[in-house]
Protein backbone atom coordinates (compact mmCIF):
# COMPACT_ATOMS: atom_id res chain seq x y z
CA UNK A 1 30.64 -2.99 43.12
CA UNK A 2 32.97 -0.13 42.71
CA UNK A 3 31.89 3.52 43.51
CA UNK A 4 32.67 3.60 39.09
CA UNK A 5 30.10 1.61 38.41
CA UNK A 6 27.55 2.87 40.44
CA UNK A 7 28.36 6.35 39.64
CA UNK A 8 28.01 5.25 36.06
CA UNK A 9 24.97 2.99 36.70
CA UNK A 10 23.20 6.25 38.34
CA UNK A 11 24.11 8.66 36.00
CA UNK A 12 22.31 6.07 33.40
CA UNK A 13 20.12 4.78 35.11
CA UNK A 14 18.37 8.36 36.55
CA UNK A 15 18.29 6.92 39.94
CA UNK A 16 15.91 4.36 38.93
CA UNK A 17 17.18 0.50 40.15
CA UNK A 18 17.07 -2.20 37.41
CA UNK A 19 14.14 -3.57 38.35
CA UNK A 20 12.30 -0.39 37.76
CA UNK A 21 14.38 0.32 34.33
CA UNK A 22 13.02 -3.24 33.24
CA UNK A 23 9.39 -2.50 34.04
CA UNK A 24 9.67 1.07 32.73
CA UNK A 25 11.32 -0.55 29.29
CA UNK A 26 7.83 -2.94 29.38
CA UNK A 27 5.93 -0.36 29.39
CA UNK A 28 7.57 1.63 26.88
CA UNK A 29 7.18 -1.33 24.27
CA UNK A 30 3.98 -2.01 25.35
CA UNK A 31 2.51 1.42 24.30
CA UNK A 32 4.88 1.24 20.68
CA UNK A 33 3.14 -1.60 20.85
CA UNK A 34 -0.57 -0.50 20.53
CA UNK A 35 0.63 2.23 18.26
CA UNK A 36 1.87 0.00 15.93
CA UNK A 37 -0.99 -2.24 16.36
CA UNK A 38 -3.67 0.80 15.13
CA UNK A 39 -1.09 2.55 12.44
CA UNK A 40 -0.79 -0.71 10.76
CA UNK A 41 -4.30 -1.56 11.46
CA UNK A 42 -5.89 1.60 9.85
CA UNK A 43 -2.84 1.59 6.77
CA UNK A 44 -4.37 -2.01 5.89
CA UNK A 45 -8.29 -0.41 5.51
CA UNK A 46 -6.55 2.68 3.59
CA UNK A 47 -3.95 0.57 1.33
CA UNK A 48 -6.52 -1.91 0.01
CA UNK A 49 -9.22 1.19 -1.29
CA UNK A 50 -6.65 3.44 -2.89
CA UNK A 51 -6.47 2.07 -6.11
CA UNK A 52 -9.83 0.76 -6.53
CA UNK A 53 -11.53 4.24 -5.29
CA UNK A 54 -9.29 6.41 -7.34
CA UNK A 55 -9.91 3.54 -10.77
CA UNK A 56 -13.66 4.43 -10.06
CA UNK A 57 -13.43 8.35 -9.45
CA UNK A 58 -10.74 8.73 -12.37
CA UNK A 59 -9.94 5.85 -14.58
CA UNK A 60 -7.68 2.48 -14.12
CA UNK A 61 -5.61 4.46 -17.25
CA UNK A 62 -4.12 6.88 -15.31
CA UNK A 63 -3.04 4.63 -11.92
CA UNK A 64 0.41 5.26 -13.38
CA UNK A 65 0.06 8.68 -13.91
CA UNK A 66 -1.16 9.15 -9.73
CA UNK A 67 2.33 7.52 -8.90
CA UNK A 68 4.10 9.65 -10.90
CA UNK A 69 2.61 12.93 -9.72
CA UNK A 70 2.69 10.87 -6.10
CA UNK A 71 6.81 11.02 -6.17
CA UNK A 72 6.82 14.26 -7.58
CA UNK A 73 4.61 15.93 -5.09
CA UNK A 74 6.68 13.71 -2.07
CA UNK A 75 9.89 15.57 -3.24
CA UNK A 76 8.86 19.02 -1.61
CA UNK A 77 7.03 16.85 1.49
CA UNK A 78 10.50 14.98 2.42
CA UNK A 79 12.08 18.24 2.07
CA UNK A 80 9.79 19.55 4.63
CA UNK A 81 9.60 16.90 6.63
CA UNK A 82 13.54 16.65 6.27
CA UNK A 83 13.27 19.97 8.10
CA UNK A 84 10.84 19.49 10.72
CA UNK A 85 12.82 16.20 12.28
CA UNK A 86 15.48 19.35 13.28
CA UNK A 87 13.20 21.30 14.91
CA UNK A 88 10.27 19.67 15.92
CA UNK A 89 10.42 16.29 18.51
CA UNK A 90 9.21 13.72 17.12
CA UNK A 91 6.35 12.63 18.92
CA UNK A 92 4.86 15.70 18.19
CA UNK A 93 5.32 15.04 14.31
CA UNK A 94 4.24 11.32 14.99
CA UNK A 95 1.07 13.17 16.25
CA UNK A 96 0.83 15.44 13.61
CA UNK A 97 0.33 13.20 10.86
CA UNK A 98 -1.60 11.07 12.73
CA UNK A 99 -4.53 13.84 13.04
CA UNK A 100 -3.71 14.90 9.49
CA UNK A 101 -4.85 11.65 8.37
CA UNK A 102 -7.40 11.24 10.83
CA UNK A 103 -8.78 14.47 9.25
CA UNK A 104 -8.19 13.02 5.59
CA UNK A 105 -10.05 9.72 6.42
CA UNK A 106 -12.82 11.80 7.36
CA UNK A 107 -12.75 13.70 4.13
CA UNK A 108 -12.70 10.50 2.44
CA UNK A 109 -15.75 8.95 4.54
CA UNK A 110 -17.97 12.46 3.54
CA UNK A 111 -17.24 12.72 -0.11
CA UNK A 112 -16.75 9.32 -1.34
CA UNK A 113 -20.66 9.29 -0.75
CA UNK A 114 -20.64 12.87 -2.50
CA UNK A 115 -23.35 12.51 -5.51
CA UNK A 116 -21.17 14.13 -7.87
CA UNK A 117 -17.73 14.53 -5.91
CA UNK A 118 -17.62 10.92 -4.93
CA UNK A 119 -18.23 7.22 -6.58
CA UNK A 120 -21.83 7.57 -7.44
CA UNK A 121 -20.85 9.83 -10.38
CA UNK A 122 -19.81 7.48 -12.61
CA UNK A 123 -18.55 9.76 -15.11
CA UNK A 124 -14.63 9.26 -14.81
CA UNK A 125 -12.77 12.11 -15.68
CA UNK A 126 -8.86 12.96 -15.02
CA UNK A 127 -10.53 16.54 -14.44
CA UNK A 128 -11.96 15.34 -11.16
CA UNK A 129 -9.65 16.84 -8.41
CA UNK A 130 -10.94 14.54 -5.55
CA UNK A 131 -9.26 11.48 -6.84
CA UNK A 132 -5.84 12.51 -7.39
CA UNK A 133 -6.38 14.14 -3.72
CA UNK A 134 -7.35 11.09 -2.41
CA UNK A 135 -4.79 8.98 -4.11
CA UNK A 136 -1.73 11.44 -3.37
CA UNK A 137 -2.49 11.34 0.20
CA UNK A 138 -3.40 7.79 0.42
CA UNK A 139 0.07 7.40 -0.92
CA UNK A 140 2.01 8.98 1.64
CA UNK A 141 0.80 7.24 4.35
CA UNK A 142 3.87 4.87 4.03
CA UNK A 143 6.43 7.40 3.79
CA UNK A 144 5.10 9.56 6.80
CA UNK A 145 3.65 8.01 9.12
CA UNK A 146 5.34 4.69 9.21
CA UNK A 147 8.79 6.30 8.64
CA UNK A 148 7.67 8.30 11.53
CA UNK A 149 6.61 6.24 13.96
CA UNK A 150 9.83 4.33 13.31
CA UNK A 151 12.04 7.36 13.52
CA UNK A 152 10.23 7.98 17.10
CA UNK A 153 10.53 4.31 18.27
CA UNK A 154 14.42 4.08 17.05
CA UNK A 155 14.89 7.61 18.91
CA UNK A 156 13.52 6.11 22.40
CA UNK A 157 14.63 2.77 22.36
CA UNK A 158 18.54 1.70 22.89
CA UNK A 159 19.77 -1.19 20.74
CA UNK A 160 19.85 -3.82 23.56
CA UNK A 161 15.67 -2.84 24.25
CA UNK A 162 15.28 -2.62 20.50
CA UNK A 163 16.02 -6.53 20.12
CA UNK A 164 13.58 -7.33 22.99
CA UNK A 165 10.97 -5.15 22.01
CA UNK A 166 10.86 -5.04 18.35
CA UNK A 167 9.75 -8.22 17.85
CA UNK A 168 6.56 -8.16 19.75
CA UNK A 169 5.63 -4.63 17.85
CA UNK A 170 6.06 -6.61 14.60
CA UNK A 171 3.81 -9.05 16.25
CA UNK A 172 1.29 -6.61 17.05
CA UNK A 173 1.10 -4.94 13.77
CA UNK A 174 0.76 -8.26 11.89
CA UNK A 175 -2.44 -8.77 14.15
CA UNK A 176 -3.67 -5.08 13.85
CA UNK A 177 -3.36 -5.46 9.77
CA UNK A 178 -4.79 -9.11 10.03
CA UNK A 179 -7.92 -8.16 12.28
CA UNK A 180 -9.19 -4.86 9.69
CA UNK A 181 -8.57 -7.13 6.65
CA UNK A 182 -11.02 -9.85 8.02
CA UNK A 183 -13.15 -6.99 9.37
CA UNK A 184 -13.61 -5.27 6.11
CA UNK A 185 -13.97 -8.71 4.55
CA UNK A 186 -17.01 -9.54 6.57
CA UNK A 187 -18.39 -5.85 6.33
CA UNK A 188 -18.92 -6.68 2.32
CA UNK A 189 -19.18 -10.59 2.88
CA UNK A 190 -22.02 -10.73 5.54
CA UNK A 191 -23.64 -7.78 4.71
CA UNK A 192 -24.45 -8.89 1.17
CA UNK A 193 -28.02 -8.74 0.27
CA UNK A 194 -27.41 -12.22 -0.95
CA UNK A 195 -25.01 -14.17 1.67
CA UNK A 196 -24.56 -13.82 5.54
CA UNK A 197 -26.55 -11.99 8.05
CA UNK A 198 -27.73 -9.68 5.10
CA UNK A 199 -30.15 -12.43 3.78
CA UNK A 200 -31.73 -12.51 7.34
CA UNK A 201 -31.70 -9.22 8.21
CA UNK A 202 -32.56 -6.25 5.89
CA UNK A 203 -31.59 -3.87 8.55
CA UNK A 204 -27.76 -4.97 7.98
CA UNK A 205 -27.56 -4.02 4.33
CA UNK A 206 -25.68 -1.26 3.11
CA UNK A 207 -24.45 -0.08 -0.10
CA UNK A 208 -20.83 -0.88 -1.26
CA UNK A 209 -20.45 3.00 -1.18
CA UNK A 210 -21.34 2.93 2.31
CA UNK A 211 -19.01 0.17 3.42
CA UNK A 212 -16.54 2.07 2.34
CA UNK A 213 -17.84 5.18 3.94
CA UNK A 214 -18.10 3.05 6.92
CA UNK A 215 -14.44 1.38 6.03
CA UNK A 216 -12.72 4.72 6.35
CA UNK A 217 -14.46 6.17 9.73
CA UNK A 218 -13.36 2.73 11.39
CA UNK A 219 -9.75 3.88 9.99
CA UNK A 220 -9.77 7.21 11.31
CA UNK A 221 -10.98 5.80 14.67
CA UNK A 222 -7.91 3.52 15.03
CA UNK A 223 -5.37 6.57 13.94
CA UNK A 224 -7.27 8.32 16.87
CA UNK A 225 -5.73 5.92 19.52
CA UNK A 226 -2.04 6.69 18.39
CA UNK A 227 -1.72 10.65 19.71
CA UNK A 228 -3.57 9.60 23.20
CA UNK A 229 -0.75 6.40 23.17
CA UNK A 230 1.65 8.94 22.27
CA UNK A 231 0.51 11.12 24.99
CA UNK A 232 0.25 8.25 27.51
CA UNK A 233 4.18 7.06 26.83
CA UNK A 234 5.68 10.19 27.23
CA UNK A 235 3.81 10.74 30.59
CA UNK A 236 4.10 7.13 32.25
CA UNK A 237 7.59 6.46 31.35
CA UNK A 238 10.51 8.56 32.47
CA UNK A 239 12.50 10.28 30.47
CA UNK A 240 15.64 8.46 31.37
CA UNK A 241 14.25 5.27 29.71
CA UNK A 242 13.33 7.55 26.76
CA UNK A 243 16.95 7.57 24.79
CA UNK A 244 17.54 5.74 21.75
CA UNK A 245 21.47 5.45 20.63
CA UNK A 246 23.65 7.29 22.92
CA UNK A 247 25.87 8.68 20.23
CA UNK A 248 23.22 9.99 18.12
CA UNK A 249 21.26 10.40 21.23
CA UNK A 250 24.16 13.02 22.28
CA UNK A 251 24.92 14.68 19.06
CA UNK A 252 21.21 15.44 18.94
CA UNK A 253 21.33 17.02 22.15
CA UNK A 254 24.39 19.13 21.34
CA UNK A 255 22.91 20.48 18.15
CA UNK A 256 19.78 21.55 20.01
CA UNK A 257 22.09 23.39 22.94
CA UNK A 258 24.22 25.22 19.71
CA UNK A 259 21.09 26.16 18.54
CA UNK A 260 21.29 24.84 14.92
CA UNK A 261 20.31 22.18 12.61
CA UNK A 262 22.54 20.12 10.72
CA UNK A 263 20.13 17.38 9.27
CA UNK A 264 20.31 17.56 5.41
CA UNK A 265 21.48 15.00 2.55
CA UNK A 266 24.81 14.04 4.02
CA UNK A 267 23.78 14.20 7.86
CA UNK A 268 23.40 10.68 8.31
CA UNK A 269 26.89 9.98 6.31
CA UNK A 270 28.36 12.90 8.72
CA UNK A 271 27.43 11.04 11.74
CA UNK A 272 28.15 7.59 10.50
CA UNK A 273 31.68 8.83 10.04
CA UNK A 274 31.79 10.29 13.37
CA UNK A 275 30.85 8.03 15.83
């Protein structure tokens, strides 16, 4: 091997050998992994109660209405958020929304079950701030967190990791959605006071209000892994196996050592162009 290469292969590399790259790059995936796994999982709980919660607090009329003023109010938020990706890494912002919405599923849990706040007033009214609250936010799960936990995987992981990786997040997610569908089917199925365990015993019944009280705690506990994950990736694996595409990867690093942000409409055409 010439002296090059293994100056190259060093400067890459860290000082780490292959072998320890390869397990490092395991590891790595394996905690995007788990992530993935409890985003996706707790999105599945949140995605399949918007509608029907906010239909109950406000009115099945105005569902169309709640996407408008969802787009409109996600204008300013992108714009923020547009501005954060600059300035703030993105782990931490990964963790940030993850204990905003940890803190909004616990809103949820507490006034859902609110006698005049939540579903048990059945009076539907537009004028009932709570639902467009919960809808709005429900709503932006998608555009936040997911785009951010993508954003913070594509920034850590090089192309040739991405293809090996990738695939078992997917995988992961898929069984993370698929486990908290069947588990909120069986927490209305079984619990029924007239099918399942429910019919045995009366301890196990609950009101539908509850299950969803119930529903949304479970979903705030799963968003709780991600920051810890978080937390436990950037600690376990070095930070040489922590670099997504070198070019951006580099132009990223020379805008933070100039000491300005360029990120804005055109950015990603800008770079595109460049490298």
């Amino acid at each position: 091997m010439s002296s090059d290469l293994k100056s190259a292969l060093k400067n890459t590399f860290n000082g780490l050998s292959v072998a320890q790259m390869e397990k490092f790059e395991r590891l790595k995936f394996t905690f995007l992994s788990i992530i993935f796994f409890f985003i996706i999982a707790a999105y599945t709980l949140i995605l399949n109660l918007k509608s029907s919660v906010f239909m109950g607090i406000i009115g099945k009329e105005y569902v169309p209405v709640a996407k408008l003023a969802a787009m409109i109010f996600f204008i300013p938020a992108i714009l923020f958020y547009s501005k954060l990706v600059d300035r703030v890494k993105k782990y931490y912002l990964l963790s940030f929304y993850s204990i905003f919405y940890i803190i909004s599923c616990l809103i949820f849990a507490f006034f859902i079950g609110h006698p005049t706040i939540g579903i048990l007033n059945t009076d539907q009214s537009p004028y009932r701030i709570f639902g467009w609250f919960f809808y709005i936010v429900s709503e932006g799960f998608s555009p936040f967190v997911l785009s951010v936990f993508w954003a913070f995987s594509n920034s850590i992981s090089a192309p040739e990791g991405a293809k090996k990786g990738y695939g078992n997040m997917v995988s992961a997610s898929k069984l993370g959605g698929i486990l908290t569908a069947v588990l909120a089917w069986a927490l209305f199925s079984f619990t029924s006071p007239l099918t399942g365990l429910g019919k045995i015993f009366n301890f196990l019944l609950v009101s539908d209000i509850a299950k969803i009280q119930i529903i949304f705690i479970i979903s705030a506990i799963c968003l709780m892994v991600v920051p810890i994950t978080v937390l436990l990736l950037i600690r376990k694996v070095p930070a040489s196996c922590l670099h997504g595409y070198e070019a951006v990867y580099s132009a990223e690093k020379d805008m933070r050592e100039a000491g300005k942000a360029d990120t804005g409409i055109f950015a990603g055409l800008k770079m595109f162009l460049k490298y």
